[in-house]
N, C-alpha and C. Protein backbone atom coordinates (compact mmCIF):
# COMPACT_ATOMS: atom_id res chain seq x y z
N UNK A 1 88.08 137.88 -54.56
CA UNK A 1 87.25 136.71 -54.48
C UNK A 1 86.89 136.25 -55.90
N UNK A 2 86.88 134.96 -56.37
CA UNK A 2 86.35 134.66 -57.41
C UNK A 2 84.76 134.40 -57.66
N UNK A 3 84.39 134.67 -58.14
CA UNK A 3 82.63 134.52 -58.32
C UNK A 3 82.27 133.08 -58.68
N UNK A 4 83.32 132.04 -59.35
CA UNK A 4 82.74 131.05 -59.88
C UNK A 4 82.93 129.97 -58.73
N UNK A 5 83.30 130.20 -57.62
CA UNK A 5 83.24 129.61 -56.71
C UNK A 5 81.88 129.96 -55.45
N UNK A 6 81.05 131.01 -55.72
CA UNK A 6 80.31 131.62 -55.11
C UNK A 6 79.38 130.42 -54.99
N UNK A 7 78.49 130.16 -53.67
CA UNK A 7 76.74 129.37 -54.08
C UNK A 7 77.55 128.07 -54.17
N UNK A 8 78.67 127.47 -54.09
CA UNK A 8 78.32 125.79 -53.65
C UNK A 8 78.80 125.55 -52.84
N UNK A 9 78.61 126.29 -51.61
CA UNK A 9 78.66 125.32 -50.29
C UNK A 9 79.85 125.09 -49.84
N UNK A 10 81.26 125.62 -50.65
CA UNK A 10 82.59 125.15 -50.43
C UNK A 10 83.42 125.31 -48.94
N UNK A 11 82.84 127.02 -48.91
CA UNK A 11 82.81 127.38 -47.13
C UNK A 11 82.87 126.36 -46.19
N UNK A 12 81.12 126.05 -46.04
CA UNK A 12 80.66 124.98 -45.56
C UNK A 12 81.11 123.81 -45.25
N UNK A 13 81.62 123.13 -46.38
CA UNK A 13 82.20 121.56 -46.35
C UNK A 13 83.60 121.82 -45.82
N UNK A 14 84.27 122.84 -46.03
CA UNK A 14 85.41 123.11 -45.16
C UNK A 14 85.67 122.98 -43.77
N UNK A 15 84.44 123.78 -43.35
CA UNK A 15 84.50 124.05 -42.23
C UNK A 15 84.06 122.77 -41.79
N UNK A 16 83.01 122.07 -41.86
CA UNK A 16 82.56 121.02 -41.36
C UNK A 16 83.77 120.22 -41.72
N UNK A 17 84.59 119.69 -42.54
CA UNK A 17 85.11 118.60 -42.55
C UNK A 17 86.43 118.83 -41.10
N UNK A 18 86.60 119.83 -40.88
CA UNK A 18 87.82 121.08 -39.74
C UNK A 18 87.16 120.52 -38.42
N UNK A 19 85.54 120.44 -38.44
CA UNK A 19 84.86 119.93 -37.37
C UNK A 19 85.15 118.58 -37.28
N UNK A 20 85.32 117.46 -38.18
CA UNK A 20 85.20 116.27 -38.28
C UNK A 20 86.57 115.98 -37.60
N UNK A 21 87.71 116.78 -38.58
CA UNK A 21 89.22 116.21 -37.93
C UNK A 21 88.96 116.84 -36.23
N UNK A 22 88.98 117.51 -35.76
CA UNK A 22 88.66 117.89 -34.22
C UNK A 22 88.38 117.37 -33.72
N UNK A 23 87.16 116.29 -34.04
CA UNK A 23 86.39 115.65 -33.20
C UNK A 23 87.48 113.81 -32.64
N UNK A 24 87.94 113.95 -34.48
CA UNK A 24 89.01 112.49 -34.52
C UNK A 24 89.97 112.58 -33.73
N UNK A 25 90.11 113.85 -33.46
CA UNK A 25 91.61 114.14 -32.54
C UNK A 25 91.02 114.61 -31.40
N UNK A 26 89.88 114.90 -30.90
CA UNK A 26 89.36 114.94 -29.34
C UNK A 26 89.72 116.48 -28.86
N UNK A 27 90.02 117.42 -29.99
CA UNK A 27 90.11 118.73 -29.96
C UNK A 27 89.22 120.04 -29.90
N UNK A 28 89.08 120.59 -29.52
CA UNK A 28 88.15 122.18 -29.45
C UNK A 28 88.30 123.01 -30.29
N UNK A 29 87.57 123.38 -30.83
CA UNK A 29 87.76 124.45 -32.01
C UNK A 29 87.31 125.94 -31.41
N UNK A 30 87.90 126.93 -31.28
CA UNK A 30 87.98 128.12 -31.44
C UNK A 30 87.72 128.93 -32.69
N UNK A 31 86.42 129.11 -33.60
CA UNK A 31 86.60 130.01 -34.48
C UNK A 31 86.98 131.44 -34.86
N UNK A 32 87.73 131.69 -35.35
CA UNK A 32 87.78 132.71 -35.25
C UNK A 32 87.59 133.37 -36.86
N UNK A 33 87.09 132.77 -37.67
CA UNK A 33 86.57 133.13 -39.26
C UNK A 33 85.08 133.30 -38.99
N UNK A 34 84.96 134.49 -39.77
CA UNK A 34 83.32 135.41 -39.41
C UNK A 34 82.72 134.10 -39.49
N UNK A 35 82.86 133.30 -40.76
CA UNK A 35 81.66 132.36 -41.58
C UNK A 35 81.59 130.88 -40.41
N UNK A 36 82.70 130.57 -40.16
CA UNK A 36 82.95 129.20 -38.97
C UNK A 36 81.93 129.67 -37.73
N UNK A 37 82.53 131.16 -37.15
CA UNK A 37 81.61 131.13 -36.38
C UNK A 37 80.14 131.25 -36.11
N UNK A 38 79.90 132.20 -37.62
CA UNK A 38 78.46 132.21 -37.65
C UNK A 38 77.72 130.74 -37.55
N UNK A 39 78.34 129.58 -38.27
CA UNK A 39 77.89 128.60 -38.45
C UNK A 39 78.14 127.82 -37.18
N UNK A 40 79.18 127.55 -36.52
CA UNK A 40 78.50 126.89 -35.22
C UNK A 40 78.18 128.09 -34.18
N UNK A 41 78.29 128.55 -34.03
CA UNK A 41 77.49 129.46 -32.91
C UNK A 41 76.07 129.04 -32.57
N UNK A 42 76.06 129.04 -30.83
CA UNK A 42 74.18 128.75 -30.72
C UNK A 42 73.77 127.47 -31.33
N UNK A 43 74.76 126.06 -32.34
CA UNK A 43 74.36 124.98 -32.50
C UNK A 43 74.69 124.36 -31.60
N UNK A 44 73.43 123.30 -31.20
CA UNK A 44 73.46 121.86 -30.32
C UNK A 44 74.50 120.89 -31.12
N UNK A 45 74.42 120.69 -32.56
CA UNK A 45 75.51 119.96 -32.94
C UNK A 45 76.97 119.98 -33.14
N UNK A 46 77.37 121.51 -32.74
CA UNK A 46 78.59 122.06 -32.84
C UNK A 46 79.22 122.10 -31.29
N UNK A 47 78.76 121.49 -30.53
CA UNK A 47 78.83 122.08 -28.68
C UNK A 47 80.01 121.30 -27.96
N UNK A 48 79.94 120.22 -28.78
CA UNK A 48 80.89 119.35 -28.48
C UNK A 48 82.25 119.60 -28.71
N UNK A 49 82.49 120.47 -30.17
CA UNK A 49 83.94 120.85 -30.48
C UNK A 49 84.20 122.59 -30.03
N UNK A 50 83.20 123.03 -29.75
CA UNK A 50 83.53 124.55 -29.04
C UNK A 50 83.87 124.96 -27.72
């Protein structure tokens, strides 16, 4: 892992933008990356693509 990528959010905007194309294409997302799922799991705003 590189450290200088650590702390900005890069995870994050990944994953969410993965949510965005899904949604454009009317698709379901299945996570299966620890961090994807921790992050929509149990969200009201994630319910739609899971």
């Amino acid at each position: 892992m590189n450290k200088k990528y650590e702390g900005k959010g890069i995870a994050r905007k990944l994953v969410l933008k993965v949510i965005e194309a899904a949604r454009a294409q009317g698709v379901r997302i299945r996570p299966l990356c620890i961090y994807a799922k921790k992050l929509m799991t149990g969200k009201e705003e994630f319910k739609d693509v899971m």
